[in-house]
Every structure is written in structure tokens, then in C-alpha cells.
N, C-alpha and C. Protein backbone atom coordinates (compact mmCIF):
# COMPACT_ATOMS: atom_id res chain seq x y z
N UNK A 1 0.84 -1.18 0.00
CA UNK A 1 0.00 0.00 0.00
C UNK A 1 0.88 1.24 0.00
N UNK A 2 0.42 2.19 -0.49
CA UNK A 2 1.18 3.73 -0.35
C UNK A 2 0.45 4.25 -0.05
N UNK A 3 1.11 6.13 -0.67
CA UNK A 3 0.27 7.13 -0.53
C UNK A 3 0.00 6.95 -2.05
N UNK A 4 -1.56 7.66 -2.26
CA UNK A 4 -1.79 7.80 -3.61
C UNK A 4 -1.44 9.35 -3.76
N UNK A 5 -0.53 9.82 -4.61
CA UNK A 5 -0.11 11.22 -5.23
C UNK A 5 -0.57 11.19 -6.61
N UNK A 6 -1.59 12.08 -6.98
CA UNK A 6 -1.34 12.13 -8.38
C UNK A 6 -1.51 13.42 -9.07
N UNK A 7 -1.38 13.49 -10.43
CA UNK A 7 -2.10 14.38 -11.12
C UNK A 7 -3.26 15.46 -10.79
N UNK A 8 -3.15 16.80 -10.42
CA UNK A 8 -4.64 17.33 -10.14
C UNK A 8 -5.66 17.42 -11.08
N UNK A 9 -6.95 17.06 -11.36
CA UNK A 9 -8.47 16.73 -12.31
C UNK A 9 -9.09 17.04 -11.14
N UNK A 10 -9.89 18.22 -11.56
CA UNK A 10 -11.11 18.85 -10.96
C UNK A 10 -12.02 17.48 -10.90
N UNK A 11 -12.13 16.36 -11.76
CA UNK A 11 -13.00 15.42 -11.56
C UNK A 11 -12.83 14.90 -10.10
N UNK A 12 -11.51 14.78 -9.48
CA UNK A 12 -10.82 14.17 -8.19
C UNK A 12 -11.91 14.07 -7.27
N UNK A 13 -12.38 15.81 -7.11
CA UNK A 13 -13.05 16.24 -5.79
C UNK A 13 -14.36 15.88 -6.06
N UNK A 14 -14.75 14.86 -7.12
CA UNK A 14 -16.05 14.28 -6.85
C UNK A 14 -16.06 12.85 -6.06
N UNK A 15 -14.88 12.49 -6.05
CA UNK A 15 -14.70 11.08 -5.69
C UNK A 15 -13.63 10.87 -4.55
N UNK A 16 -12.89 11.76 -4.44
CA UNK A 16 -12.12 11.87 -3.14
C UNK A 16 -12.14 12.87 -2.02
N UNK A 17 -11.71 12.98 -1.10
CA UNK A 17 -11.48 14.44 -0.54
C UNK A 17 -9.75 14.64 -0.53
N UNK A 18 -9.32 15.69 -1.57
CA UNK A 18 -7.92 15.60 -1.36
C UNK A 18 -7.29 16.75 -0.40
N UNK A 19 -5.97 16.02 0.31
CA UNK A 19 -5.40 16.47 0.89
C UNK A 19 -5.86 15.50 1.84
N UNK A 20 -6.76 14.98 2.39
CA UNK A 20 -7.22 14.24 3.42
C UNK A 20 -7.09 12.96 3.13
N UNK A 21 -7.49 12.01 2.06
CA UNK A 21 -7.46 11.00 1.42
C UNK A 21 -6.99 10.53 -0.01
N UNK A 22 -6.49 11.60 -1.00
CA UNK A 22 -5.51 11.60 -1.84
C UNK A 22 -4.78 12.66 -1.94
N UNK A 23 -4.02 12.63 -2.67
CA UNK A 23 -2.76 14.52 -2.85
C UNK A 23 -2.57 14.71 -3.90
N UNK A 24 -2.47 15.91 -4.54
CA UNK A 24 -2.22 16.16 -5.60
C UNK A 24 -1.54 17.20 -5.96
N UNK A 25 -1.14 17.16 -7.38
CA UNK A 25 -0.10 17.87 -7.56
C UNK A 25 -0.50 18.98 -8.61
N UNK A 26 0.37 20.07 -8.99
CA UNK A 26 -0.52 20.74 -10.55
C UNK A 26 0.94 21.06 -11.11
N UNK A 27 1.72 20.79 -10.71
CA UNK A 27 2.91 20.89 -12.10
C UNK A 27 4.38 19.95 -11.38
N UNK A 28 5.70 20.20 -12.03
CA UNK A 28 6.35 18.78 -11.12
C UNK A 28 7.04 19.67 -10.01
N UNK A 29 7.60 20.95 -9.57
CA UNK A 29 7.84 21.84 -9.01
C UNK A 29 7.00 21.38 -7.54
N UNK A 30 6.05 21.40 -7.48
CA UNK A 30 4.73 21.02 -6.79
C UNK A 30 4.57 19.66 -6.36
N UNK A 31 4.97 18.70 -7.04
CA UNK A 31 5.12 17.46 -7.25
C UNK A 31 6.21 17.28 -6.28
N UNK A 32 7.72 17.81 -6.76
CA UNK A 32 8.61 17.18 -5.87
C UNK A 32 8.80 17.85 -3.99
N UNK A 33 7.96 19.21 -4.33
CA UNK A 33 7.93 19.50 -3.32
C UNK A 33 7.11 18.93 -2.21
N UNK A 34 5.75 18.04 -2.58
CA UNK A 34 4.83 17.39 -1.76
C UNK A 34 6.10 15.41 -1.53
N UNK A 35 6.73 15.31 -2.36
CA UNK A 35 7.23 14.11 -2.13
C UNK A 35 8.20 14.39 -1.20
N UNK A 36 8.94 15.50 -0.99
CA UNK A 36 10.17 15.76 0.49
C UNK A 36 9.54 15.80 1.26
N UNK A 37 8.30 16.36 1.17
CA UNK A 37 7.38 17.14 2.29
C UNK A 37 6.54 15.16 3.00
N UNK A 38 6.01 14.86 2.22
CA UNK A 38 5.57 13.31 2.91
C UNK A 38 6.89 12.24 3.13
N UNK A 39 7.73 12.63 2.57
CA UNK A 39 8.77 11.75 3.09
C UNK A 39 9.39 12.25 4.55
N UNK A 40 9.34 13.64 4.93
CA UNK A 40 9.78 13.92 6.11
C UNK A 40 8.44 13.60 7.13
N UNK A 41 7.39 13.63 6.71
CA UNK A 41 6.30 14.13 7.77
C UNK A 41 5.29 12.50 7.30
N UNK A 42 5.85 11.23 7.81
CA UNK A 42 5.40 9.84 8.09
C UNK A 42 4.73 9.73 8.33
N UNK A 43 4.06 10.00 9.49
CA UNK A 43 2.61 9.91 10.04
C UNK A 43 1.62 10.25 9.38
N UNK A 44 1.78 11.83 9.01
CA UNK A 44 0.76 12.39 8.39
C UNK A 44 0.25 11.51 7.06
N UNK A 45 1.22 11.18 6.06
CA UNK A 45 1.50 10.38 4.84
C UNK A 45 0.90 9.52 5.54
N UNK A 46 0.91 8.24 6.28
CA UNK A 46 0.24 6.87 6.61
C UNK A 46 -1.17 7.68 7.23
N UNK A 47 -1.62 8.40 7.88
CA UNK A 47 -3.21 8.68 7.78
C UNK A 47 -3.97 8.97 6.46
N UNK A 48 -3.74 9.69 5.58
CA UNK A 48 -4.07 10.19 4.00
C UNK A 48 -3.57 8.96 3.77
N UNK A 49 -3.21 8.04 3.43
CA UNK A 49 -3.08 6.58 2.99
C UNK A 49 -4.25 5.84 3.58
N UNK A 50 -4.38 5.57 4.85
CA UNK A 50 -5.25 4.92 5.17
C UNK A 50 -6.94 5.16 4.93
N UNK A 51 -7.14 6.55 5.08
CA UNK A 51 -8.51 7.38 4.54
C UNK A 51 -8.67 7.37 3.27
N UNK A 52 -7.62 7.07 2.18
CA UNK A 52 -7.77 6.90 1.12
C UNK A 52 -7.86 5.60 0.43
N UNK A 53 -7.46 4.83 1.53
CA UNK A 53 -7.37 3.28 1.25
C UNK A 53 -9.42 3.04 2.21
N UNK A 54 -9.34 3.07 3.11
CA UNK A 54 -10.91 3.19 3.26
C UNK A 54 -12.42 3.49 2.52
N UNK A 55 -11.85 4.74 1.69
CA UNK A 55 -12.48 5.43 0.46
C UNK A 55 -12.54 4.48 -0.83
N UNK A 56 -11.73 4.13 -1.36
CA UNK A 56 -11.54 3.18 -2.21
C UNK A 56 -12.25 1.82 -2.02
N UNK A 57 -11.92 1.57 -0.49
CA UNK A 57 -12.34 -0.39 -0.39
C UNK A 57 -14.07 0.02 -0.19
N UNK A 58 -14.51 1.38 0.66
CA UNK A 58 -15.91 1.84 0.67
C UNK A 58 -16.99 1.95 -0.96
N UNK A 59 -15.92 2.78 -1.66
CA UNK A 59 -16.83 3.62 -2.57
C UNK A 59 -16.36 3.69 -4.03
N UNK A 60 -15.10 2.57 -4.77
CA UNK A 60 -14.51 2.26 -5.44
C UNK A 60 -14.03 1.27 -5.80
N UNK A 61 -15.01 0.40 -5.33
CA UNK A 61 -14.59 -1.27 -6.06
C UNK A 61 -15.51 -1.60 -7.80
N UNK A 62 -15.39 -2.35 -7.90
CA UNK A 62 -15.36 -2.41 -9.37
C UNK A 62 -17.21 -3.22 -8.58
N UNK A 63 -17.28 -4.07 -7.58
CA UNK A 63 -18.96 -4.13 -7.54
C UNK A 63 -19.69 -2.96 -6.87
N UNK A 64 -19.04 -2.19 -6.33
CA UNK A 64 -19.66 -0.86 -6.25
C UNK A 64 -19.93 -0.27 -7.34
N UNK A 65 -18.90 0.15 -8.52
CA UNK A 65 -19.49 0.34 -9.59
C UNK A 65 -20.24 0.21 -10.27
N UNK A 66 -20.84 -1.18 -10.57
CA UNK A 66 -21.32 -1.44 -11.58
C UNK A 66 -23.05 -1.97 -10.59
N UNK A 67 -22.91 -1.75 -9.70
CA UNK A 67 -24.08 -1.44 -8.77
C UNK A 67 -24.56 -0.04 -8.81
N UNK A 68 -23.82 0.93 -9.20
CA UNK A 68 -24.27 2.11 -9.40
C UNK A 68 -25.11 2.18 -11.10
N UNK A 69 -23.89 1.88 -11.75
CA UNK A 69 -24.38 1.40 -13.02
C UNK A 69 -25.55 0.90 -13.44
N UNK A 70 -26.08 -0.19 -12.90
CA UNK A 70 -26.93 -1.09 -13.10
C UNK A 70 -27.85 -0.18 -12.25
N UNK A 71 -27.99 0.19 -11.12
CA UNK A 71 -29.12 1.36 -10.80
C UNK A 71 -29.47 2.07 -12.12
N UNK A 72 -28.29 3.07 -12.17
CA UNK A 72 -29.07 3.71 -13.08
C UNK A 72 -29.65 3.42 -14.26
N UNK A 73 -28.88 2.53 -14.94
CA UNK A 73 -29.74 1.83 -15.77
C UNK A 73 -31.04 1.28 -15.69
N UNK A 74 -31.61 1.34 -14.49
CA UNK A 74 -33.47 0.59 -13.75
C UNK A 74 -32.66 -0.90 -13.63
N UNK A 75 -31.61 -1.57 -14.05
CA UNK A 75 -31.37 -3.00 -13.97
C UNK A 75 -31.46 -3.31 -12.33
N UNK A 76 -32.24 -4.29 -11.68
CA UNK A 76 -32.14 -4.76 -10.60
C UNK A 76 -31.03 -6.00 -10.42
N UNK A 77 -30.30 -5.68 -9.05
CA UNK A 77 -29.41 -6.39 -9.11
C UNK A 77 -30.04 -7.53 -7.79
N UNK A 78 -29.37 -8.80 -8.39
CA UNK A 78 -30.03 -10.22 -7.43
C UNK A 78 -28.91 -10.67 -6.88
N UNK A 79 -29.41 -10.85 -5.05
CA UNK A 79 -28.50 -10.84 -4.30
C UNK A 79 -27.66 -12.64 -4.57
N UNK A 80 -27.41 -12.95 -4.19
CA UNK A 80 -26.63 -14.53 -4.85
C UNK A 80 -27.22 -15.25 -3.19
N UNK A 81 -27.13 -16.26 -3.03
CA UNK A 81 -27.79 -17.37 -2.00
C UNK A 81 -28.85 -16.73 -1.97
């Protein structure tokens, strides 16, 4: 597991909360300065890892998806046993 750092997309802040549960960057200036900055400050880096790893296993699995999907589509989904 890591930290997730990536790319900044205005799309992000529909699906994450960053700074809290992912990080991002907007040019590499910015970039290398957030990678000294979580490499000195550990803790902080393993909480935003873990809230972002929570977020993901919550609200970003591939059957979460396609449970959303299939909502909106009217498709009813059937529970298995």
C-alpha cells in the first residue's frame, strides 16, 4: 500500500477528498515539493493513505461500480444465496 499522489483533475473532488485521502499535484515543481514534504512528515503520509485506502475499499470497487451502473440503468441487481 502507499500514498496515492497524483495528477490534479477537478474530476478528483467528486470522488475523493484531497489532501485528506488523496494529494495532488498541478505541475512537477509542486510534485517534488509534496514528495520531500511526505517523506519527512510519516505519520501524516500513513493517515491520508489509510482514509484513502478506506475510500476506495468503501466507494470504489469495481462491484460498487457497476451497482451504481446497473441502478441507473433501472437493472435490478439479485443478491446470490
Amino acid at each position: 500500500m502507499g500514498l496515492y499522489l497524483t495528477q490534479y483533475h477537478p474530476e478528483l473532488e467528486n470522488v475523493y477528498e484531497i489532501g485528506k485521502e488523496i494529494i495532488c499535484y498541478r505541475d512537477i515543481d509542486e510534485l517534488v515539493e509534496k514528495i520531500h514534504y511526505y517523506l519527512v512528515h510519516l505519520q501524516e503520509a500513513e493517515e491520508i493513505m489509510q482514509a484513502g485506502l478506506l475510500r476506495a475499499r468503501r466507494d470504489h470497487t469495481w462491484e460498487c461500480r457497476f451497482r451504481h451502473a446497473f441502478a441507473a440503468m433501472g437493472i435490478p441487481i439479485l443478491n446470490p444465496g
